[in-house]
C-alpha atoms as a PDB file:
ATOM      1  CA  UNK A   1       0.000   0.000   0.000  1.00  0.00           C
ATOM      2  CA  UNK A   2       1.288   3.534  -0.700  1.00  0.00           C
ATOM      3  CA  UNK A   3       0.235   5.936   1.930  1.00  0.00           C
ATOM      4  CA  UNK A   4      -0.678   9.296   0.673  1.00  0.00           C
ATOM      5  CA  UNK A   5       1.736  12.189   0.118  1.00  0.00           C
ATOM      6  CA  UNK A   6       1.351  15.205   2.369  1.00  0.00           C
ATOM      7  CA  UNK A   7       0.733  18.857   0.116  1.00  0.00           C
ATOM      8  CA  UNK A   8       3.211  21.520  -0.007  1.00  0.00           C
ATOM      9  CA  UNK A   9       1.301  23.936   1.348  1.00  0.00           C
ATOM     10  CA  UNK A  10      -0.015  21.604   4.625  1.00  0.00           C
ATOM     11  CA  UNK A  11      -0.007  23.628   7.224  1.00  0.00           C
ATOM     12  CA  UNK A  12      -1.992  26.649   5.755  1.00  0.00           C
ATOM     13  CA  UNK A  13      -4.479  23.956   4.419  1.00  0.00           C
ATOM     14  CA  UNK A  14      -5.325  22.902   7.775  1.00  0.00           C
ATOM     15  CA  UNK A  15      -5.573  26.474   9.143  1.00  0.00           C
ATOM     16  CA  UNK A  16      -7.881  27.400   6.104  1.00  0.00           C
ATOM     17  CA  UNK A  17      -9.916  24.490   6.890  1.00  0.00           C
ATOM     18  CA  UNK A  18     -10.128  24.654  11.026  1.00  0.00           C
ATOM     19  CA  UNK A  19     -11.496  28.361  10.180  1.00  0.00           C
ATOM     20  CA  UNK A  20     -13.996  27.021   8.194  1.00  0.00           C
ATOM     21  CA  UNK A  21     -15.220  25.392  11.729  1.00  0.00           C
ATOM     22  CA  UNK A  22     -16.761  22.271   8.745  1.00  0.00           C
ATOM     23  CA  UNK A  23     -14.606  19.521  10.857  1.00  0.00           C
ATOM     24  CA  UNK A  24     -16.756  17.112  13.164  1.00  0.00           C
ATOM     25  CA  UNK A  25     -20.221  18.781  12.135  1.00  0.00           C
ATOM     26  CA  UNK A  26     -22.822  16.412  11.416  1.00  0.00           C
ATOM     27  CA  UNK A  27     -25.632  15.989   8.910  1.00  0.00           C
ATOM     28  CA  UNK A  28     -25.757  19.539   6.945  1.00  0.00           C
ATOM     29  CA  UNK A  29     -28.777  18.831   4.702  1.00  0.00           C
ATOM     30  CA  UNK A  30     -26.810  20.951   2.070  1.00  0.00           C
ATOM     31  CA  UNK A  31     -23.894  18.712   1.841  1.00  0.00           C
ATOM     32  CA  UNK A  32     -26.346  15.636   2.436  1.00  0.00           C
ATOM     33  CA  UNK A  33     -28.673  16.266  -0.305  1.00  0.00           C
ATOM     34  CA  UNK A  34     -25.259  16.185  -2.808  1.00  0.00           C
ATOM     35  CA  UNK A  35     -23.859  13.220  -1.795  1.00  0.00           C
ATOM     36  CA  UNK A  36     -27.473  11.307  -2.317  1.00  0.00           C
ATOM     37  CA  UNK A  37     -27.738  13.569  -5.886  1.00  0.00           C
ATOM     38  CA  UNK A  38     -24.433  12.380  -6.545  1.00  0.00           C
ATOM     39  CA  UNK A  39     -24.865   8.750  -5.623  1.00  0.00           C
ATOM     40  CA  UNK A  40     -28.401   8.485  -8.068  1.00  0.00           C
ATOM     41  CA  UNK A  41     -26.745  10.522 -10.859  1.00  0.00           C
ATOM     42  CA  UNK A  42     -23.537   8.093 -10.973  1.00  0.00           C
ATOM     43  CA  UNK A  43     -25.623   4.983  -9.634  1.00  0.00           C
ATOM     44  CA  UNK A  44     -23.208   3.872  -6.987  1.00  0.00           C
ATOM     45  CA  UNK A  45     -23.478   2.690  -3.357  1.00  0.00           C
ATOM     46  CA  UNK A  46     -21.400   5.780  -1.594  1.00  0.00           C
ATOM     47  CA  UNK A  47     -20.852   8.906  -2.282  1.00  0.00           C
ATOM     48  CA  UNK A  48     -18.630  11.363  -0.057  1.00  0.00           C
ATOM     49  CA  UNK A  49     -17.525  14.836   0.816  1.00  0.00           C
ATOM     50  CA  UNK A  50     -14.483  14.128   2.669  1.00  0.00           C
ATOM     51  CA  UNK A  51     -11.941  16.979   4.791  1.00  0.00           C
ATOM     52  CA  UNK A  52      -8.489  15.701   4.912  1.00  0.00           C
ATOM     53  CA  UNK A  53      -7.150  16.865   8.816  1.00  0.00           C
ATOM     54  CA  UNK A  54      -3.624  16.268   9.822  1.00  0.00           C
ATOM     55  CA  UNK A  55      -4.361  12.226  11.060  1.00  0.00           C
ATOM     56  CA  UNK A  56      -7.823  11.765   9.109  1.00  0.00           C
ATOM     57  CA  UNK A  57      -9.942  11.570   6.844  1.00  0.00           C
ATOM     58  CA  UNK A  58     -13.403  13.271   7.703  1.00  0.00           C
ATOM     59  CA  UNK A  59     -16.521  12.752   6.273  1.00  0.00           C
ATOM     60  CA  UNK A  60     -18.785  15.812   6.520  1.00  0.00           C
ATOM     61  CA  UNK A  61     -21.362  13.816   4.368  1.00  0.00           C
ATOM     62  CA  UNK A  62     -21.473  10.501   3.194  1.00  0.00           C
ATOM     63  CA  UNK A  63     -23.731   7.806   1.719  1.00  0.00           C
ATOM     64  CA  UNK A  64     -23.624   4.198   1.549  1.00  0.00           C
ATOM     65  CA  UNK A  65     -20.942   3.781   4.358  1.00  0.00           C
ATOM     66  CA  UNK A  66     -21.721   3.766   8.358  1.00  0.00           C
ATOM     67  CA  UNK A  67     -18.560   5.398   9.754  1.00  0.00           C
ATOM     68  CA  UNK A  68     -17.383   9.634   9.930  1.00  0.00           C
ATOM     69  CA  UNK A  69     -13.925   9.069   9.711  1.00  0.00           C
ATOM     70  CA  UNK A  70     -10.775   7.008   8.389  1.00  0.00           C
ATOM     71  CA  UNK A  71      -7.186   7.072   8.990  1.00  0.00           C
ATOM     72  CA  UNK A  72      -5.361   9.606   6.123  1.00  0.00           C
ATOM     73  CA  UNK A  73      -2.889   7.402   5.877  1.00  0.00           C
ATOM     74  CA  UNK A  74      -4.835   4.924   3.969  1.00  0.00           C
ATOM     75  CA  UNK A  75      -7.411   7.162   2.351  1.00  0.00           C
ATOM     76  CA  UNK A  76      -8.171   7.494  -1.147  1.00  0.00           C
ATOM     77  CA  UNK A  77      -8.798  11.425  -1.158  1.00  0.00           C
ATOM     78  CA  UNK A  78      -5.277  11.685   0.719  1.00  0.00           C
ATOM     79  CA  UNK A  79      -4.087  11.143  -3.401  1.00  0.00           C
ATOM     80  CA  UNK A  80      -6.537  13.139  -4.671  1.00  0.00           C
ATOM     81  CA  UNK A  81      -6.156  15.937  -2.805  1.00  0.00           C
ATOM     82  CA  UNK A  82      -2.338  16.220  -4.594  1.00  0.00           C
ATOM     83  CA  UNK A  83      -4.114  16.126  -7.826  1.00  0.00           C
ATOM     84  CA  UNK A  84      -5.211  19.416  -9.820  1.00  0.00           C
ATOM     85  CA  UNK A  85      -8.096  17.662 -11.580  1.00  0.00           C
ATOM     86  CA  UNK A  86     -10.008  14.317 -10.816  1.00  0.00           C
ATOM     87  CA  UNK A  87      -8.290  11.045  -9.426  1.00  0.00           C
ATOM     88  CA  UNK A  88      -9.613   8.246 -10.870  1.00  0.00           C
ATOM     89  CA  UNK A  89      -8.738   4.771  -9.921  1.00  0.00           C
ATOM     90  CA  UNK A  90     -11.110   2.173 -12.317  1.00  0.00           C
ATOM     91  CA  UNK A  91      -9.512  -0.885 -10.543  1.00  0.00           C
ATOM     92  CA  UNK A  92      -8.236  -0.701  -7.176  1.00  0.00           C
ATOM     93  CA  UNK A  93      -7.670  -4.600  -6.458  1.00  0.00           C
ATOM     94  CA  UNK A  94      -5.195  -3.971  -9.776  1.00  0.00           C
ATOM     95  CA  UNK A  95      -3.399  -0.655  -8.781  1.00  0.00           C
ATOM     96  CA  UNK A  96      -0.263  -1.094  -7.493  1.00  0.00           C
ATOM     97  CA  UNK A  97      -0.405   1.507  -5.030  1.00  0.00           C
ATOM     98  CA  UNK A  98      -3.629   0.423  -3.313  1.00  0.00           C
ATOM     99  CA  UNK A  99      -4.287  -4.209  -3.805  1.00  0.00           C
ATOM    100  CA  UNK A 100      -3.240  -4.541  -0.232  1.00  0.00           C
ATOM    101  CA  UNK A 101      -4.850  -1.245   0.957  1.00  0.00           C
ATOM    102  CA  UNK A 102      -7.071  -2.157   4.075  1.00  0.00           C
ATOM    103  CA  UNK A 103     -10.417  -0.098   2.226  1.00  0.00           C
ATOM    104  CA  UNK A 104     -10.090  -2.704  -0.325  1.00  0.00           C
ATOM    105  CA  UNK A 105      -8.895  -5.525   0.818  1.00  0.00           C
ATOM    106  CA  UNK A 106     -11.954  -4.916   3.849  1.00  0.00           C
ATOM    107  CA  UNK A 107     -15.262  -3.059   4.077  1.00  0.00           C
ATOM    108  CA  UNK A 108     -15.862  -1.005   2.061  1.00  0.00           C
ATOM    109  CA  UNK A 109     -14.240  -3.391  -0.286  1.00  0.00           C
ATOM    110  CA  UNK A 110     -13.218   0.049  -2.973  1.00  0.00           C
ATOM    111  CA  UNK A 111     -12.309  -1.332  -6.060  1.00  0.00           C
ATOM    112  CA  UNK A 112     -13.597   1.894  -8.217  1.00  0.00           C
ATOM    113  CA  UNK A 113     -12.811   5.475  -6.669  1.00  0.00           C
ATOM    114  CA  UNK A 114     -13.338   8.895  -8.498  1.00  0.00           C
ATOM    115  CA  UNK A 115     -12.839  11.644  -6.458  1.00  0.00           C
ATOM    116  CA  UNK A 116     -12.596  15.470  -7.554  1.00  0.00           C
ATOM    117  CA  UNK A 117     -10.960  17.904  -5.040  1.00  0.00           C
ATOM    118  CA  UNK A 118     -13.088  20.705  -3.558  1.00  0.00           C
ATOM    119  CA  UNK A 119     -11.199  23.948  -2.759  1.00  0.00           C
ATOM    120  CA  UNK A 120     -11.897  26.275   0.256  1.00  0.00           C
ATOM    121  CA  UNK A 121     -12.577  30.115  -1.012  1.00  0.00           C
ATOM    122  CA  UNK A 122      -8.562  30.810  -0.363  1.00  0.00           C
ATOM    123  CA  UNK A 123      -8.010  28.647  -3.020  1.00  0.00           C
ATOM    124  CA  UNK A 124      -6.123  25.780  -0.369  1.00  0.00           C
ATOM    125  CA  UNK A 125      -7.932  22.232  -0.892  1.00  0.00           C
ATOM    126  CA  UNK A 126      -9.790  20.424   2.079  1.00  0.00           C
ATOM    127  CA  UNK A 127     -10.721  17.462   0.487  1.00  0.00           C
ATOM    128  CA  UNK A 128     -12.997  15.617  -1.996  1.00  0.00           C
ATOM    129  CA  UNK A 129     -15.887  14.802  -3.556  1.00  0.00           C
ATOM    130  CA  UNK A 130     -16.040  11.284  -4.219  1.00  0.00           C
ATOM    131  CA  UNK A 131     -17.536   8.305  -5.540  1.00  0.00           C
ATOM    132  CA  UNK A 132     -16.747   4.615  -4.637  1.00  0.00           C
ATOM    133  CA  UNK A 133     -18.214   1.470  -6.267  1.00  0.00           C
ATOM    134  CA  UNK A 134     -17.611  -2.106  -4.980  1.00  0.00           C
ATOM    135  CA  UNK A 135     -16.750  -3.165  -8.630  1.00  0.00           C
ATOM    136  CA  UNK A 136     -14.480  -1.523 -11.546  1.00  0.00           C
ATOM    137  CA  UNK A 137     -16.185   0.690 -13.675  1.00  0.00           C
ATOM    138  CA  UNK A 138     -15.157   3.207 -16.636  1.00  0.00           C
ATOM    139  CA  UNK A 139     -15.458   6.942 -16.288  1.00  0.00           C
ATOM    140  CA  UNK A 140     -15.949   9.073 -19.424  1.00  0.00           C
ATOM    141  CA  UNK A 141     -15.448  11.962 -19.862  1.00  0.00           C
ATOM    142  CA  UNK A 142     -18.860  13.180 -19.730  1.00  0.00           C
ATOM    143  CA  UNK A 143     -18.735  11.858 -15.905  1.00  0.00           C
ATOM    144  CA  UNK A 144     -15.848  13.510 -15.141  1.00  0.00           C
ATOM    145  CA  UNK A 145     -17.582  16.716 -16.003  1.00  0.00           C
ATOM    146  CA  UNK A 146     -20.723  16.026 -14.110  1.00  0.00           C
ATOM    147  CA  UNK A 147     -18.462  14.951 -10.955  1.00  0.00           C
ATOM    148  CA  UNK A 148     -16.662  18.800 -11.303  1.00  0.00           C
ATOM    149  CA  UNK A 149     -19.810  20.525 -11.974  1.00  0.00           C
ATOM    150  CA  UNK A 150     -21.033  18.838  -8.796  1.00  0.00           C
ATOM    151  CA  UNK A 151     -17.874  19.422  -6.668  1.00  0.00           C
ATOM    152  CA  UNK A 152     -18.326  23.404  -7.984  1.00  0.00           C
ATOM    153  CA  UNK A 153     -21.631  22.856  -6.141  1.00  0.00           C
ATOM    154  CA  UNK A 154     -19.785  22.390  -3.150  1.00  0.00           C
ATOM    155  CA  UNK A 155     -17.277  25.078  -3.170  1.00  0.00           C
ATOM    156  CA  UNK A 156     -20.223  27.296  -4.097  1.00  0.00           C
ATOM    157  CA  UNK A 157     -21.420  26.032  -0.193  1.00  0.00           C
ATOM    158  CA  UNK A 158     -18.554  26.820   0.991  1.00  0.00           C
ATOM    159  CA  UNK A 159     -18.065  30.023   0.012  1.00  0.00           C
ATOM    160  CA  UNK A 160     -21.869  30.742   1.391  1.00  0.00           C
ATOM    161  CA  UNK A 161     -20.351  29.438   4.672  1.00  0.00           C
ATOM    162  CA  UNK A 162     -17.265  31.679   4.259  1.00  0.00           C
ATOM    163  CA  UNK A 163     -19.482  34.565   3.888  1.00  0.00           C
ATOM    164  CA  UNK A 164     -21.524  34.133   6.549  1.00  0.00           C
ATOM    165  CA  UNK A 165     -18.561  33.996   9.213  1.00  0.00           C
ATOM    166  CA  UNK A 166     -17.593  37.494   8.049  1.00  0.00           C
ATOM    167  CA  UNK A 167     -19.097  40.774   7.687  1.00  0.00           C
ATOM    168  CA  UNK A 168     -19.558  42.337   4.029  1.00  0.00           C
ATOM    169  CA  UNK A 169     -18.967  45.698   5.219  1.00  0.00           C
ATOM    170  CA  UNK A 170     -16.030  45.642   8.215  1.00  0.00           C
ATOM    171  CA  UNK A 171     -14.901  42.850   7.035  1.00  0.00           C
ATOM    172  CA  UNK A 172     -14.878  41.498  10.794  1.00  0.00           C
ATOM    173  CA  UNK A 173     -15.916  37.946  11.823  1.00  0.00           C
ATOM    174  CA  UNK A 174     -19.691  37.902  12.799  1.00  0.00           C
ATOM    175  CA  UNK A 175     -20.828  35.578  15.552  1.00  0.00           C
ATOM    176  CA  UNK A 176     -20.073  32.377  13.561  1.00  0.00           C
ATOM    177  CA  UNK A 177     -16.710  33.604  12.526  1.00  0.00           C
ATOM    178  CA  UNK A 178     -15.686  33.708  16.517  1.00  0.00           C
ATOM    179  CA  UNK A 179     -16.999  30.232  17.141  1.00  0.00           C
ATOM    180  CA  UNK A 180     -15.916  28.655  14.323  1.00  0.00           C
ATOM    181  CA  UNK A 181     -11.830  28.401  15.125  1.00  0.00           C
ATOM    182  CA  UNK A 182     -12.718  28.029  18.792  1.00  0.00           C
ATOM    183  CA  UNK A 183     -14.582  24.962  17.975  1.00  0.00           C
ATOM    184  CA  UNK A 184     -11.536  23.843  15.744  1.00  0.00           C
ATOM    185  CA  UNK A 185      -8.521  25.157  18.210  1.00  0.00           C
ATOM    186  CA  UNK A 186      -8.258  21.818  20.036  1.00  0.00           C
ATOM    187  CA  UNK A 187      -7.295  20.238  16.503  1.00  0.00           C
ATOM    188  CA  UNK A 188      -4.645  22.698  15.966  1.00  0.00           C
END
């Protein structure tokens, strides 16, 4: 198994995404309701929006799979996240750097993964959109397009939640921009 590389730019990553105050929050119907679009429109069993923190994987929505979190270090958007455009991986079971990975060789037994990284307004990445199936598939490029257009979805979110933590006009946090890194700080 090859464990994920770690970005160049790391460590203002995870301060861009502990501001966000996104980590450990649980069932945002806004994220939700992609994940299940996502899922129908690609007809497979899970679909995820996953935050890469400094130890693990976090899923701020997911469908088809019963746990919130994975080790990074054996993640699939932990690769993805060094990509610019999508990661694909048709085959797991027959890519080098993931046949003995524990996510495939266990539950949720990955063998397909597509996963498009979703950027934070500053531009830094915080993690994926993603799409697992239990068999290999193909991806054309006509899904690849639908997969970005959907991951623009959720940076569209995020900016909305970006927004709302600061005011327009002072350009100081409002009340959800002083919670937000408290909330987070522990992480840190």
């Amino acid at each position: 198994m090859q464990a994920p590389g770690i970005p160049e730019n790391e460590e203002q990553r995870l301060k861009s995404l502990y501001i966000t105050g996104l980590l450990d929050t649980r069932d945002d119907e806004r994220f939700e309701r992609l994940t299940r679009l996502a899922r129908k429109a690609f007809q497979v069993p899970v679909a995820l929006i996953s935050l890469l923190d400094r130890e693990r994987q976090w899923l701020l929505a997911c469908q088809g799979v019963g746990v919130r979190e994975t080790p990074r270090d054996i993640s699939f958007c932990g690769h993805a996240i060094l990509q610019e455009g999508p990661f694909i991986i048709h085959d797991a079971a027959a890519d080098a750097r993931f046949h003995d990975n524990p996510l495939v060789t266990g539950e949720p037994h990955i063998r397909f993964y597509a996963g498009q990284p979703v950027s934070l307004p500053d531009g830094t990445v915080a993690g994926t959109l993603c799409l697992i199936h239990t068999v290999p598939r193909a991806f054309t490029d006509e899904d690849i397009a639908s997969l970005r257009d959907l991951a623009c979805i959720v940076e569209d979110e995020f900016e909305a939640i970006s927004m709302a933590m600061t005011d327009s006009l002072t350009a100081f946090p409002t009340g959800a921009g002083f919670t937000a890194p408290a909330k987070n700080s522990s992480a840190q």
